[in-house]
C-alpha atoms as a PDB file:
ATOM      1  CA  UNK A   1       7.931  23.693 -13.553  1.00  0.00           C
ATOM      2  CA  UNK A   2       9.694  26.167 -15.457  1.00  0.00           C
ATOM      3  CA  UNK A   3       9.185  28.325 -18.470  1.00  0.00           C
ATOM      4  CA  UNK A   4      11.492  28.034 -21.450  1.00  0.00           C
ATOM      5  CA  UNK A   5      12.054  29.980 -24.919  1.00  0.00           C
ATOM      6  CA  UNK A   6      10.058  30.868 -27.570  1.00  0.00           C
ATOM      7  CA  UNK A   7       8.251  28.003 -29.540  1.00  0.00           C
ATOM      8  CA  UNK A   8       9.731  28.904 -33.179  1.00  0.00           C
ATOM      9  CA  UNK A   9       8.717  32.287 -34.702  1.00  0.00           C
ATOM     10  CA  UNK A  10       6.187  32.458 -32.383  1.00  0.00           C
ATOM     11  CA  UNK A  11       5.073  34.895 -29.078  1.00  0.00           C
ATOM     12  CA  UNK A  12       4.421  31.436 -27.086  1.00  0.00           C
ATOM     13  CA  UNK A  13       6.595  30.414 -24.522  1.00  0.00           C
ATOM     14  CA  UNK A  14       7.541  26.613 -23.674  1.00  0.00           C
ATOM     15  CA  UNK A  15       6.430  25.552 -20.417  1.00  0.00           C
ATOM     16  CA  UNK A  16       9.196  22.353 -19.214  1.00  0.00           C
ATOM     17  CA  UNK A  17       7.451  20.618 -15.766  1.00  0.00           C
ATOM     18  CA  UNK A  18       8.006  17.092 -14.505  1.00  0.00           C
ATOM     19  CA  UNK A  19       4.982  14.747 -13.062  1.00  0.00           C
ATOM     20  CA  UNK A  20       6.022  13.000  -9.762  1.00  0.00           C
ATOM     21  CA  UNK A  21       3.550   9.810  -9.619  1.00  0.00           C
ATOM     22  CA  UNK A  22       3.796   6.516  -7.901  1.00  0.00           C
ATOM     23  CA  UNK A  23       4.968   3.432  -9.661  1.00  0.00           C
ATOM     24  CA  UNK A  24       2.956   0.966  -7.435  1.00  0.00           C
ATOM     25  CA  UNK A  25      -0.972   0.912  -6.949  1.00  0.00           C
ATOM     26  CA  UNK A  26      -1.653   0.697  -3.136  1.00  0.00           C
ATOM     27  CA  UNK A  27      -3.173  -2.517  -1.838  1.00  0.00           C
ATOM     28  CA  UNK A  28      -6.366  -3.157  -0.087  1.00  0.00           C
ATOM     29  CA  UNK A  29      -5.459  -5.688   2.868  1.00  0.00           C
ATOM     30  CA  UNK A  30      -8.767  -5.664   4.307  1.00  0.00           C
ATOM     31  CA  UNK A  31     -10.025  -9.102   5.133  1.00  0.00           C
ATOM     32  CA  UNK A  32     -14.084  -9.770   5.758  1.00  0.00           C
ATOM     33  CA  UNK A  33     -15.844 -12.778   6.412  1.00  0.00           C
ATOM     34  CA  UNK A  34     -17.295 -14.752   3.452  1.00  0.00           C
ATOM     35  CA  UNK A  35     -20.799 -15.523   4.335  1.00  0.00           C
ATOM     36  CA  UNK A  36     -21.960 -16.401   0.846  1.00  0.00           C
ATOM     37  CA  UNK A  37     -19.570 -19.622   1.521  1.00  0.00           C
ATOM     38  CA  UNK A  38     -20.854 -20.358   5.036  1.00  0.00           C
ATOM     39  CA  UNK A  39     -21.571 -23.635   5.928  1.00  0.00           C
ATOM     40  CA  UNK A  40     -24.994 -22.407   7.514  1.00  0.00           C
ATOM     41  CA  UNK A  41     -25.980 -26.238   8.575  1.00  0.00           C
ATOM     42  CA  UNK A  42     -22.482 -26.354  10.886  1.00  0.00           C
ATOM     43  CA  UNK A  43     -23.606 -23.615  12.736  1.00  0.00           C
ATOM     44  CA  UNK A  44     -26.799 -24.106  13.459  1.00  0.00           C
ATOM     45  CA  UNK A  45     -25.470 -27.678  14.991  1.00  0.00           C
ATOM     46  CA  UNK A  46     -22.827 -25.424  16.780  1.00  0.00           C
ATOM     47  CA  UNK A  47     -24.941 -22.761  18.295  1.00  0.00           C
ATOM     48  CA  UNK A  48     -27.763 -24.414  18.419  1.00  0.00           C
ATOM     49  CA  UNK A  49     -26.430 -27.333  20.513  1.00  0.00           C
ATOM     50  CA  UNK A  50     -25.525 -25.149  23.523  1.00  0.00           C
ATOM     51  CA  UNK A  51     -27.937 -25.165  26.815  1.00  0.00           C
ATOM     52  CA  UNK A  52     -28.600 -21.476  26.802  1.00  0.00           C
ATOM     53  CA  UNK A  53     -30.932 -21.889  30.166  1.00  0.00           C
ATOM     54  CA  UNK A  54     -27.777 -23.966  32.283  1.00  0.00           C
ATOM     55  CA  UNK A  55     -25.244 -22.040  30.773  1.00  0.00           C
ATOM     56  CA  UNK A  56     -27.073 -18.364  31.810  1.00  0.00           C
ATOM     57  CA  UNK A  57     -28.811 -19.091  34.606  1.00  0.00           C
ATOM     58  CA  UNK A  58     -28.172 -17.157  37.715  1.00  0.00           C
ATOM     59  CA  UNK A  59     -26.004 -14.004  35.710  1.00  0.00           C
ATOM     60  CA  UNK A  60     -26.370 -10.773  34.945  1.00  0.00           C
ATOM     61  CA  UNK A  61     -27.378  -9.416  32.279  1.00  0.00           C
ATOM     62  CA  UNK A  62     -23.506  -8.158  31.023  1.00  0.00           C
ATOM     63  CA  UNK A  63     -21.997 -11.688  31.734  1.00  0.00           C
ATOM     64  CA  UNK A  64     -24.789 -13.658  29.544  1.00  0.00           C
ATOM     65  CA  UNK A  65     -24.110 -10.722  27.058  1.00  0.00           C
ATOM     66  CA  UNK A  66     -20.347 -11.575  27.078  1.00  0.00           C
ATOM     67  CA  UNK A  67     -20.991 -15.514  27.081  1.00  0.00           C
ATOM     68  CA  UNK A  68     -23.544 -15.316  24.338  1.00  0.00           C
ATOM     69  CA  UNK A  69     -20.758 -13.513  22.356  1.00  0.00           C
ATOM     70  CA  UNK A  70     -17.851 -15.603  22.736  1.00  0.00           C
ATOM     71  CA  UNK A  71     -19.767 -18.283  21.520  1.00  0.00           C
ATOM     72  CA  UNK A  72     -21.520 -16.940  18.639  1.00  0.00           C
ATOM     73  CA  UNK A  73     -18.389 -15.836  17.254  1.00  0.00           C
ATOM     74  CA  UNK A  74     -16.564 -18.960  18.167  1.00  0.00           C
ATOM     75  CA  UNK A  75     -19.277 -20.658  16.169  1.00  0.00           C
ATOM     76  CA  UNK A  76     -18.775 -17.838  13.120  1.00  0.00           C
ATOM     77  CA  UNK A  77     -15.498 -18.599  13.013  1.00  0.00           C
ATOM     78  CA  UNK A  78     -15.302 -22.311  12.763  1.00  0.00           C
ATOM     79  CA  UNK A  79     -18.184 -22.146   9.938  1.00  0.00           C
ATOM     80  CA  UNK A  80     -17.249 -18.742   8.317  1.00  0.00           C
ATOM     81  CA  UNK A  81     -13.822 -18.458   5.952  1.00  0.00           C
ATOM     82  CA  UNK A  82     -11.868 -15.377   5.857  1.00  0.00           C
ATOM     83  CA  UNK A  83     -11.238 -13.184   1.891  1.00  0.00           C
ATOM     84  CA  UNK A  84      -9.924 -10.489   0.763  1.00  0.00           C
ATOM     85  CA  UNK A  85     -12.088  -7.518   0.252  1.00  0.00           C
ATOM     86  CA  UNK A  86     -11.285  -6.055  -3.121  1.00  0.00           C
ATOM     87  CA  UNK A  87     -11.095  -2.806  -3.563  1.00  0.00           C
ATOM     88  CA  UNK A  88     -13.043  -0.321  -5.782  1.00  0.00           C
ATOM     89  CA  UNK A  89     -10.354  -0.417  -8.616  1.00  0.00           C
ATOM     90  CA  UNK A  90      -9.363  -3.823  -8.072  1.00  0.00           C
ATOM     91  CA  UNK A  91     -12.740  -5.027  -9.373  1.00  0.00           C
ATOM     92  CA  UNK A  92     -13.902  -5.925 -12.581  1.00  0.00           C
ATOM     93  CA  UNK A  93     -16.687  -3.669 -14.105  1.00  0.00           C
ATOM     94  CA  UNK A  94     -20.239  -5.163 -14.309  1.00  0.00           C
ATOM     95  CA  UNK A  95     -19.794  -5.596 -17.851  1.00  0.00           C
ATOM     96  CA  UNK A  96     -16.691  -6.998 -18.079  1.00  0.00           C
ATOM     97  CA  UNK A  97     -17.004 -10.569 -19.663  1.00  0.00           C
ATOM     98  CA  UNK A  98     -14.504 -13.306 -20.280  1.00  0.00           C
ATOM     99  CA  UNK A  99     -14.751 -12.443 -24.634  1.00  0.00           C
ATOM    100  CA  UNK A 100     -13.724  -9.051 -23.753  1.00  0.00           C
ATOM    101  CA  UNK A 101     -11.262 -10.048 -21.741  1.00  0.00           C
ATOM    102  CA  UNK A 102      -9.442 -11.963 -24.013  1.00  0.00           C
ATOM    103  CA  UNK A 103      -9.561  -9.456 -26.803  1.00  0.00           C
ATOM    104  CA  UNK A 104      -8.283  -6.931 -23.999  1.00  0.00           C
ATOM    105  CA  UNK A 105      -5.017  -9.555 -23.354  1.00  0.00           C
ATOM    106  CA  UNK A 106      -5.010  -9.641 -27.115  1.00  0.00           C
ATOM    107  CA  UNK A 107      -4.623  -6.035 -27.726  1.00  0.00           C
ATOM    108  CA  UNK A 108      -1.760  -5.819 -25.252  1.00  0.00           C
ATOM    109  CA  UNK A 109      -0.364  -8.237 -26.925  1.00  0.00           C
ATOM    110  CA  UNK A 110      -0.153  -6.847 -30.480  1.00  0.00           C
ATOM    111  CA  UNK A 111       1.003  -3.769 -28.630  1.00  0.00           C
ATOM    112  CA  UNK A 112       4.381  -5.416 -27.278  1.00  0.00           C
ATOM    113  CA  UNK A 113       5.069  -6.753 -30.775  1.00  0.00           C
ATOM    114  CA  UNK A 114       4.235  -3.455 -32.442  1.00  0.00           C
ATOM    115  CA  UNK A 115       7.010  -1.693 -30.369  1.00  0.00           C
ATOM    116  CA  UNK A 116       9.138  -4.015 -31.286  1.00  0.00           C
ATOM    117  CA  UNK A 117       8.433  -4.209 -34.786  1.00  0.00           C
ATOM    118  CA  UNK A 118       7.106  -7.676 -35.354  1.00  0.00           C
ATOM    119  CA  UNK A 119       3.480  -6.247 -35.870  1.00  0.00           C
ATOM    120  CA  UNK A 120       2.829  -3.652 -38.207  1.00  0.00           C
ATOM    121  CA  UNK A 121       0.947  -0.524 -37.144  1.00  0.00           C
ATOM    122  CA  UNK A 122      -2.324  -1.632 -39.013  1.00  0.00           C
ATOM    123  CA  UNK A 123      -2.645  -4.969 -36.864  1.00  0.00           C
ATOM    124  CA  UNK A 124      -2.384  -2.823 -33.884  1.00  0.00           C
ATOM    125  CA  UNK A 125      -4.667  -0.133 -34.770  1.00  0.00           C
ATOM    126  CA  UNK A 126      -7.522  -3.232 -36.271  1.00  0.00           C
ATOM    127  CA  UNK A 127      -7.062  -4.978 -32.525  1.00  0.00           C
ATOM    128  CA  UNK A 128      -7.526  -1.922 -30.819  1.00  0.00           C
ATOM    129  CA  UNK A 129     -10.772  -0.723 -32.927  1.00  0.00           C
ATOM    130  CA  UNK A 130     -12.235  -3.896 -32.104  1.00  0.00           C
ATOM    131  CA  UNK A 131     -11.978  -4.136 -28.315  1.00  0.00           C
ATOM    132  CA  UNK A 132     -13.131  -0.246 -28.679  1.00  0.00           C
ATOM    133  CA  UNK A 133     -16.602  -1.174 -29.941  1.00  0.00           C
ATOM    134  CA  UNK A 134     -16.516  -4.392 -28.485  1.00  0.00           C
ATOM    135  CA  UNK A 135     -16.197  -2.487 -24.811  1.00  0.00           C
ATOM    136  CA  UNK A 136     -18.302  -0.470 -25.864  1.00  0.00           C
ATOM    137  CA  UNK A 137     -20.981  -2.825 -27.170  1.00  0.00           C
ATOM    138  CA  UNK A 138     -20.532  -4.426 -23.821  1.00  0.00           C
ATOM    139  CA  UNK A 139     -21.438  -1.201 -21.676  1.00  0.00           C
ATOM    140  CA  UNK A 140     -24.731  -0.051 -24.029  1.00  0.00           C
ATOM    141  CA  UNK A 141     -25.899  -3.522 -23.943  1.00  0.00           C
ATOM    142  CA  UNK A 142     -25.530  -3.525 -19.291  1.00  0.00           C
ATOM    143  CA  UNK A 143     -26.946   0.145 -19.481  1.00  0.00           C
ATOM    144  CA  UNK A 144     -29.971  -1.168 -21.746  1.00  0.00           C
ATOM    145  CA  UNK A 145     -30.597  -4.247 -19.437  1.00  0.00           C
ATOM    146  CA  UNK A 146     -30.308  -2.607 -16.226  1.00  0.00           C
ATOM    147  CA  UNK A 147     -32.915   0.262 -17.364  1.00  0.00           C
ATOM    148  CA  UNK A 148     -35.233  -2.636 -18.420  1.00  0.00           C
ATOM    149  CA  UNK A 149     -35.402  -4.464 -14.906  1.00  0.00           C
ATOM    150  CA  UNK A 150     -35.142  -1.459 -12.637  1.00  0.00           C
ATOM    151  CA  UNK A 151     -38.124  -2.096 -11.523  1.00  0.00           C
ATOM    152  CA  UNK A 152     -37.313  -5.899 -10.651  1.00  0.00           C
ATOM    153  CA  UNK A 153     -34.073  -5.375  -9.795  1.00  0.00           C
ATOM    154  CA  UNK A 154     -33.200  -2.329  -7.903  1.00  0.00           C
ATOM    155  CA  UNK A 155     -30.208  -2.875  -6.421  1.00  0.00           C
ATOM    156  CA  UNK A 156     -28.164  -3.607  -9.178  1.00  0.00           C
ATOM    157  CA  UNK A 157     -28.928  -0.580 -11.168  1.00  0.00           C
ATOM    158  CA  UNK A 158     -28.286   1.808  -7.873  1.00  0.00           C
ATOM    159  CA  UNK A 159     -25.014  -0.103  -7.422  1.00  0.00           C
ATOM    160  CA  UNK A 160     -24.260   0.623 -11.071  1.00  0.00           C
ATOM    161  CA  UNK A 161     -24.838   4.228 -10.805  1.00  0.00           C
ATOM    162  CA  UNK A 162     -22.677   4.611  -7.499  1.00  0.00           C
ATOM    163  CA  UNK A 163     -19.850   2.337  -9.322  1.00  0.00           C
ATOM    164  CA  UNK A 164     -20.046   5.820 -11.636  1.00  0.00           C
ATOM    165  CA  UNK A 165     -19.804   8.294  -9.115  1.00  0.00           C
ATOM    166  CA  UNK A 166     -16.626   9.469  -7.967  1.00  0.00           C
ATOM    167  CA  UNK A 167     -15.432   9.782  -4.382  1.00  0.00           C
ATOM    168  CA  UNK A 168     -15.986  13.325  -2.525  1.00  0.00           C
ATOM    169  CA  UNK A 169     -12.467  13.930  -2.022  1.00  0.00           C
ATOM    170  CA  UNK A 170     -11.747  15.410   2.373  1.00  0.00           C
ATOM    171  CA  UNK A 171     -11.345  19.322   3.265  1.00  0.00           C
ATOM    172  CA  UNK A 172      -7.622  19.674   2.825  1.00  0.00           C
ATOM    173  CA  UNK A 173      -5.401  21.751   5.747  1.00  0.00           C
ATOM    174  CA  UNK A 174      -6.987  24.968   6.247  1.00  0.00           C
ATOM    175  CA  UNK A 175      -4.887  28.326   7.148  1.00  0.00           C
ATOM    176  CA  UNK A 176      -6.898  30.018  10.242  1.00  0.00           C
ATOM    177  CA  UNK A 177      -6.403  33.440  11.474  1.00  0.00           C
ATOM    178  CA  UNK A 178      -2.740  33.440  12.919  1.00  0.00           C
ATOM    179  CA  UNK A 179      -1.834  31.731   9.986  1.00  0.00           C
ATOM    180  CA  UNK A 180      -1.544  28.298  11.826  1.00  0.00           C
ATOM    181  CA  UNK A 181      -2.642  24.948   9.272  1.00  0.00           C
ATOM    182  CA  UNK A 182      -5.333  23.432  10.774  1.00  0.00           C
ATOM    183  CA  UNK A 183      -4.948  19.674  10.201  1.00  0.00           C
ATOM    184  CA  UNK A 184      -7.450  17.871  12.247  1.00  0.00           C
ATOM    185  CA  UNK A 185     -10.828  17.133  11.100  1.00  0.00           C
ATOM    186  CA  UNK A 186     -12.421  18.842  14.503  1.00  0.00           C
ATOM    187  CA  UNK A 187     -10.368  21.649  14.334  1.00  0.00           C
ATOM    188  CA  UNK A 188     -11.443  22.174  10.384  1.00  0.00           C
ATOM    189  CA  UNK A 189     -15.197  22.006  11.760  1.00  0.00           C
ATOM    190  CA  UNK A 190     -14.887  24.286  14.282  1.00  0.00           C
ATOM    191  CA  UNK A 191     -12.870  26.891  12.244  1.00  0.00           C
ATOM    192  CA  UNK A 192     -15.277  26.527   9.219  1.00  0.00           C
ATOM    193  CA  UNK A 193     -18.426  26.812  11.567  1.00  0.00           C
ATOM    194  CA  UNK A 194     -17.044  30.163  13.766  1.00  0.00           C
ATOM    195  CA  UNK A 195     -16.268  31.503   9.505  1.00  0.00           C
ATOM    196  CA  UNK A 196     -19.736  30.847   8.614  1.00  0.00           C
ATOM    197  CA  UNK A 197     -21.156  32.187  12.086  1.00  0.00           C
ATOM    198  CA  UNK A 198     -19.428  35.335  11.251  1.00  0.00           C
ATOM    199  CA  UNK A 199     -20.527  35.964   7.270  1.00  0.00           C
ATOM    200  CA  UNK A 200     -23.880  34.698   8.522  1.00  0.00           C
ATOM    201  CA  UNK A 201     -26.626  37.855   8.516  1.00  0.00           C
ATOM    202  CA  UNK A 202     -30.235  37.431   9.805  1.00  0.00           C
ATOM    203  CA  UNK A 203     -33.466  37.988   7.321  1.00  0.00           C
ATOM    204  CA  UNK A 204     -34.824  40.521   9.815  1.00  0.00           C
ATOM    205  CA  UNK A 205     -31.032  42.543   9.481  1.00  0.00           C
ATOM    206  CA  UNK A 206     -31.427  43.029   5.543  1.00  0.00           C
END
């Protein structure tokens, strides 16, 4: 970032800076089990089917531990599928629906051909008035019905609220006393606790 000339006739000075930001969105490869899709009725007939008493009789209690494990997951495995776990801006918002999703393909759409001139500006600015209020008809309309059932249905207004709260971003690198970065989460604590320790005065020393 650098500072230029004067902005016309006046005392304010142009400020010229470039913004250095990624092109691609990183990826959540995170894979969980999908138990909503379990085939519950295949593993009871699985794990249900083994002879606990002959298979653990006469071991100790760390051996049954480690048989009963092997096949439980064995059985989890053959009856549970593996997905993706989306992440938090991956996902769709709770009142996304398929209308608005349309009109949002829609308003890209009339976008394209507006910059290149085979859609005037008015089209384009009518499209993108109505997915506006539509969106926002959308949200006031989940906001209203969540506030009616909160007391029915809990979770899904909490989970709302949290979808709305943004992430507490980490203690960055800290410069200690020799002017060395700390880096490492236990070395932050420690420096921030002995800072604190030291600022820290007693009720009985005021």
């Amino acid at each position: 970032m650098k500072a230029g000339g004067n902005l016309g006739c006046s005392d304010y000075a142009m400020v010229e800076f470039r913004i250095q930001h990624r092109g691609r969105k990183a990826t959540n490869r995170i894979t969980t089990l999908g138990f909503r899709r379990a085939n519950s009725g295949l593993f009871n007939d699985t794990h249900g089917g083994i002879l606990w008493v002959r298979i653990l009789e006469g071991r100790v209690v760390q051996k049954s531990r480690s048989l009963f494990r092997h096949h439980f997951l064995s059985a989890q495995d053959q009856c549970t599928s593996i997905s993706r776990k989306s992440s938090k801006g991956g996902r769709r918002p709770a009142w996304m629906r398929k209308e608005i999703l349309a009109e949002l393909i829609q308003k890209r759409k009339i976008y394209g051909m507006w910059k290149e001139g085979q859609a005037t500006w008015e089209e384009c600015r009518n499209v993108v008035r109505a997915c506006r209020d539509a969106m926002r008809k959308a949200k006031a309309h989940l906001e209203l019905k969540l506030a009616r059932d909160i007391k029915d249905n809990k979770r899904s207004f909490f989970k709302y609220v949290g979808s709305k709260q943004r992430t507490r971003e980490n203690v960055g690198p800290l410069l200690n006393e020799v002017g060395a970065l700390v880096m490492k989460d236990a070395g932050k604590a420690e420096f921030l606790n002995a800072f604190f320790a030291s600022v820290f005065t007693a009720e009985g020393d005021c």
